[in-house]
N, C-alpha and C. Protein backbone atom coordinates (compact mmCIF):
# COMPACT_ATOMS: atom_id res chain seq x y z
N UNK A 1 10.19 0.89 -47.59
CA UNK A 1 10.97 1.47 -48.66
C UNK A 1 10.02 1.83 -49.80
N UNK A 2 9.86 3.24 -50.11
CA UNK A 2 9.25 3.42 -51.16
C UNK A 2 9.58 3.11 -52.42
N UNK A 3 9.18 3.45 -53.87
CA UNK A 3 9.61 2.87 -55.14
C UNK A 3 10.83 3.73 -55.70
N UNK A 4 11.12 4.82 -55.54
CA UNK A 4 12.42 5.96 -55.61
C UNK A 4 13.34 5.30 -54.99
N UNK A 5 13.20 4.87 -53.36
CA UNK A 5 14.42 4.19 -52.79
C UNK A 5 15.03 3.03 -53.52
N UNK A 6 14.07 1.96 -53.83
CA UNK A 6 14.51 0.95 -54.71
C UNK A 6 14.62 1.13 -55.43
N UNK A 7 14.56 2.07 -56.57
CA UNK A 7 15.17 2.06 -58.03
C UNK A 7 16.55 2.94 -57.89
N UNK A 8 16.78 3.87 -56.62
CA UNK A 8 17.73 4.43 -56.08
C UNK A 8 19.16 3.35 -56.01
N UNK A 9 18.56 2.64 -55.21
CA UNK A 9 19.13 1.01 -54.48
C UNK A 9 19.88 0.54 -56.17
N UNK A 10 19.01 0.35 -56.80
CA UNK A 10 19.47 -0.68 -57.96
C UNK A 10 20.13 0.07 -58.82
N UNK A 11 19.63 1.10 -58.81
CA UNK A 11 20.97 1.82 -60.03
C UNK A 11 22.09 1.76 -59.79
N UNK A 12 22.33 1.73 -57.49
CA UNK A 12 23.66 1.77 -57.43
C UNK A 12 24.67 0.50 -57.60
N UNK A 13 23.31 -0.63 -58.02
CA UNK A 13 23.74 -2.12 -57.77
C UNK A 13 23.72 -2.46 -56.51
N UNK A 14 22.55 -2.12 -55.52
CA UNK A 14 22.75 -2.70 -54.46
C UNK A 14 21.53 -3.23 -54.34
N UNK A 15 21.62 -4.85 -53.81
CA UNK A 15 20.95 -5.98 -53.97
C UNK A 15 19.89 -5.78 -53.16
N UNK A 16 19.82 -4.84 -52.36
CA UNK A 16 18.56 -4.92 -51.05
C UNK A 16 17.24 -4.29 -52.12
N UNK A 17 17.99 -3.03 -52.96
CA UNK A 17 16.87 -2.57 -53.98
C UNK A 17 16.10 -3.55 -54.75
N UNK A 18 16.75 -4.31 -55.28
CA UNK A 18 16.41 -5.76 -56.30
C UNK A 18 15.27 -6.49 -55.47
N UNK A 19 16.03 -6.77 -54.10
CA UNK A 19 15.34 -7.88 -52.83
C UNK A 19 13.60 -7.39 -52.83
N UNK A 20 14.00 -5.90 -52.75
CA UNK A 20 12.88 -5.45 -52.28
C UNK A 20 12.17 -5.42 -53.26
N UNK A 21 12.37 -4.94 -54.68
CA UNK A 21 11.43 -4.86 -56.05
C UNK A 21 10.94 -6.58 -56.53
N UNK A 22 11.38 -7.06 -55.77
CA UNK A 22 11.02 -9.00 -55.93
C UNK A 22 9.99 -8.72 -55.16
N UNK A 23 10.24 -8.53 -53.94
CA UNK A 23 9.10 -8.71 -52.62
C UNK A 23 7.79 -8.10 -53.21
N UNK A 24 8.13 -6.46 -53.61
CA UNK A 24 6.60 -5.89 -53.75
C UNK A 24 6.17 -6.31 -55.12
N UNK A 25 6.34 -7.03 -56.19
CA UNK A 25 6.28 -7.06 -57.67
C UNK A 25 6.08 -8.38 -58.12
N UNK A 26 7.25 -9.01 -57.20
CA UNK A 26 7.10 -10.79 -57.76
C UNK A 26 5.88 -11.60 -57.95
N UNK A 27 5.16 -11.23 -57.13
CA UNK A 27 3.64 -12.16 -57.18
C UNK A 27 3.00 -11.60 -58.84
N UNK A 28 3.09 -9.88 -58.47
CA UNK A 28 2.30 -9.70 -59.62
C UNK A 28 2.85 -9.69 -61.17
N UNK A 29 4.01 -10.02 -60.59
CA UNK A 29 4.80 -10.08 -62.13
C UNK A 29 4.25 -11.28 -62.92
N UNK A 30 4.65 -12.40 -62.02
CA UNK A 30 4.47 -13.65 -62.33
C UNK A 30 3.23 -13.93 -62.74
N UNK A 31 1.98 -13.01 -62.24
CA UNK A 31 0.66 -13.74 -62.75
C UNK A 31 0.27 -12.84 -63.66
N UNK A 32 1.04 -11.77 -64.21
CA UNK A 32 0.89 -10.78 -65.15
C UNK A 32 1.52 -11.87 -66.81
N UNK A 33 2.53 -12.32 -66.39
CA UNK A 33 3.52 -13.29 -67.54
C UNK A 33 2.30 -14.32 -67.32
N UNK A 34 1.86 -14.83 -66.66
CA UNK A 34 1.03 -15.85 -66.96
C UNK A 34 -0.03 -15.59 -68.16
N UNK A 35 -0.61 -14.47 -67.61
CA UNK A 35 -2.02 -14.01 -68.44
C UNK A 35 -0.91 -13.52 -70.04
N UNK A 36 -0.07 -12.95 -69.98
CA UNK A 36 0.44 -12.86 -71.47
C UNK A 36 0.94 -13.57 -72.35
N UNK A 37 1.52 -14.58 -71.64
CA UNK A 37 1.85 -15.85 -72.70
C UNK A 37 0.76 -16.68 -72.50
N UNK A 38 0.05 -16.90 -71.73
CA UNK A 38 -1.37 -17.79 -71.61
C UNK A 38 -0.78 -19.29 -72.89
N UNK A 39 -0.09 -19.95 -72.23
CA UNK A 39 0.85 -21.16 -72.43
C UNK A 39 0.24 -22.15 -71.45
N UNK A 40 -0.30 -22.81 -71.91
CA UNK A 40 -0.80 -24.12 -70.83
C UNK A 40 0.16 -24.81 -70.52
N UNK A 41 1.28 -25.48 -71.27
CA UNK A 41 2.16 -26.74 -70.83
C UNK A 41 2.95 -25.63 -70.31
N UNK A 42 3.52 -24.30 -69.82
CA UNK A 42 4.60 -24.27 -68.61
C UNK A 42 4.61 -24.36 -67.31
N UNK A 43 5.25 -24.96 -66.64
CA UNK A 43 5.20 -25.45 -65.15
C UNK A 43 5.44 -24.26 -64.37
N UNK A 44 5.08 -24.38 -63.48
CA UNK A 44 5.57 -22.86 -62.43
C UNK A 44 7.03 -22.57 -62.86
N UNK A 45 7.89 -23.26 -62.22
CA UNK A 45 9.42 -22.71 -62.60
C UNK A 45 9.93 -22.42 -63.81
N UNK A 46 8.96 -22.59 -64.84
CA UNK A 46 9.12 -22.04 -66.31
C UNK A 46 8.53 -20.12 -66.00
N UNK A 47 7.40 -20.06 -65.47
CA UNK A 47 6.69 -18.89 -65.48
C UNK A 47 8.37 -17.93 -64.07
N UNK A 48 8.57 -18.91 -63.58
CA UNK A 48 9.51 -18.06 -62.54
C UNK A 48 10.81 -17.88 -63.49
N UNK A 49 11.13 -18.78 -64.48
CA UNK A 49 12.29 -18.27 -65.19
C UNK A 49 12.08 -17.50 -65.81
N UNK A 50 10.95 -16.90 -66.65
CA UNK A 50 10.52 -15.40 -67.47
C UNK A 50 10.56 -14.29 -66.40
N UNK A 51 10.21 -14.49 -64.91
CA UNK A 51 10.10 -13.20 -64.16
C UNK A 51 11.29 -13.45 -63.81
N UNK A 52 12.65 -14.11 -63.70
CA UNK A 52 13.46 -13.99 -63.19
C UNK A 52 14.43 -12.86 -64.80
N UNK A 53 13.90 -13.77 -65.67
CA UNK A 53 14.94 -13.01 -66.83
C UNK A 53 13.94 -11.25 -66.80
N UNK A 54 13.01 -10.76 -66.48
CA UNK A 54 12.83 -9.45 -66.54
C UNK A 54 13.04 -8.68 -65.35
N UNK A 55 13.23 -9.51 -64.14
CA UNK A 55 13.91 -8.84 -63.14
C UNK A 55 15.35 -8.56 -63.40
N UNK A 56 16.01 -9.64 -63.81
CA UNK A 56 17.28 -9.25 -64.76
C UNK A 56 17.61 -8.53 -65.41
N UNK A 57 16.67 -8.13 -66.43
CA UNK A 57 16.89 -7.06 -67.52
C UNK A 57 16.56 -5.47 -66.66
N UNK A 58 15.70 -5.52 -65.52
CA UNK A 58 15.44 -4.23 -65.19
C UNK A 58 16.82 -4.17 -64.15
N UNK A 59 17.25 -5.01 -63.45
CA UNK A 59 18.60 -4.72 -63.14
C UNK A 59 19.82 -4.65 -64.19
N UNK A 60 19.76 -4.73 -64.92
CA UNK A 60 20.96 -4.54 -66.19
C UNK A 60 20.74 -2.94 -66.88
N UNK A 61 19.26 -2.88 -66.81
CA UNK A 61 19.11 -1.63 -67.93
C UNK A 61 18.55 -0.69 -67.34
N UNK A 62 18.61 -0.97 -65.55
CA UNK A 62 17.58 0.26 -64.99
C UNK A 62 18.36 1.79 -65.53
N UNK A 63 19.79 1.96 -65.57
CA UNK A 63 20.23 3.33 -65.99
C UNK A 63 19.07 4.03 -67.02
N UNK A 64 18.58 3.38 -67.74
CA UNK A 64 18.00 3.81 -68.79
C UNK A 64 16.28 4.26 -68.32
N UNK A 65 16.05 3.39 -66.99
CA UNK A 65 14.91 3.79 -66.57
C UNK A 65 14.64 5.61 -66.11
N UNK A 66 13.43 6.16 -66.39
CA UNK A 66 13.56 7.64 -66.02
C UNK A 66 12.14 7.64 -65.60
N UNK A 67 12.22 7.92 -64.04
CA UNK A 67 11.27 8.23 -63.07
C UNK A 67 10.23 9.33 -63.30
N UNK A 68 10.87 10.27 -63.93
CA UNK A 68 10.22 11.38 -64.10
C UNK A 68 9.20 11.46 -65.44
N UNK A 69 10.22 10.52 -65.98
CA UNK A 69 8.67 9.92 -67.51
C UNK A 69 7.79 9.17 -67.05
N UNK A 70 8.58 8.19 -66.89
CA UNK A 70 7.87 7.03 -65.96
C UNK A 70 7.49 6.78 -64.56
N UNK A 71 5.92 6.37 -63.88
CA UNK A 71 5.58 6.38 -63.17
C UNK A 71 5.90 4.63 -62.46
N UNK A 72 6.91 4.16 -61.47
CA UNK A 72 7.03 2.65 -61.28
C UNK A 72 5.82 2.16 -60.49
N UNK A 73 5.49 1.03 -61.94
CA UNK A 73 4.06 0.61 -61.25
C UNK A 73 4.55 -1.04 -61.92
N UNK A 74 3.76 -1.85 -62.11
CA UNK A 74 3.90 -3.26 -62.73
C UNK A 74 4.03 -3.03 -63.85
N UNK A 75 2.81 -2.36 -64.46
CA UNK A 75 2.91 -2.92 -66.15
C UNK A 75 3.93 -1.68 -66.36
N UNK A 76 4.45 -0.60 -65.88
CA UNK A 76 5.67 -0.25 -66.34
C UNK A 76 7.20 -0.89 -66.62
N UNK A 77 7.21 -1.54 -65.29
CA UNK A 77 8.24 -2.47 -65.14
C UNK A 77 8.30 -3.86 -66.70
N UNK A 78 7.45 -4.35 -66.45
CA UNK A 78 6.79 -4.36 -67.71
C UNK A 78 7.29 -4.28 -69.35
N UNK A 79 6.61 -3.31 -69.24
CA UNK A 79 6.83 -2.49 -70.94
C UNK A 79 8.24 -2.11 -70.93
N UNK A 80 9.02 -1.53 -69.63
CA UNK A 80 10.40 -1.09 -70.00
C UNK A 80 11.14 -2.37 -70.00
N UNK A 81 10.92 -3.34 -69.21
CA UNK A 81 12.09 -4.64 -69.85
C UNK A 81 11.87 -4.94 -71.04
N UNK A 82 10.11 -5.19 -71.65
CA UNK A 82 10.24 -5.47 -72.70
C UNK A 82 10.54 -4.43 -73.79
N UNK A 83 10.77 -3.22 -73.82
CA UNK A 83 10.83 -2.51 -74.72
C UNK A 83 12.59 -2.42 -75.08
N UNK A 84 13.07 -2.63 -73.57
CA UNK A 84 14.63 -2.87 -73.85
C UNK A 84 14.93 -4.20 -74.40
N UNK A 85 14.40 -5.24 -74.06
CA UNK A 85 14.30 -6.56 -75.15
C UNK A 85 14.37 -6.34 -76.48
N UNK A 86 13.51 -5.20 -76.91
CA UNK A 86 12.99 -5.15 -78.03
C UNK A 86 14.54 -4.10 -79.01
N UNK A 87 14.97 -3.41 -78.17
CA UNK A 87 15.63 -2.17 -78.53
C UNK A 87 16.99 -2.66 -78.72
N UNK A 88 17.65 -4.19 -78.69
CA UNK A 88 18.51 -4.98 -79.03
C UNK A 88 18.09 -5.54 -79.68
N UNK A 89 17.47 -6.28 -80.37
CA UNK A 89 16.98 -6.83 -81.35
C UNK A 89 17.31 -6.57 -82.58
């Protein structure tokens, strides 16, 4: 499944898109949040609850995601949860 199919998948709310953006992303999400909060006392399942809340937010706010601006790579995924973090605030 390419990256169009899965963001295809998740806009429609269908969970295989999500499944799959975990599979190809999760590792590097997680050691991407590591190096940015660079937090010594959190335990793994602390670092998995931050990638779980921005996998969250990119399933809540993907409508807003636009392919054609944006190229889906990590640190996109990235900058658009956190920028939608930021854009409630």
């Amino acid at each position: 499944m390419n990256d169009h199919q899965m963001i295809h998948l998740i806009k429609n709310k269908d969970y295989t898109g999500l499944e799959q953006l975990i599979d190809s992303y999760g590792s590097s999400i997680l050691m991407t949040i590591h190096r940015i909060l660079q937090v010594p006392y959190l335990n793994k399942d602390e670092w998995s609850d931050v990638a779980n809340e921005v996998f969250y937010e990119i399933w809540q706010k993907i409508e807003a995601y636009d392919p054609e601006k944006v190229v889906l790579s990590l640190g996109s995924l990235l900058i658009y949860s956190k920028s939608r973090n930021r854009s409630q605030a």
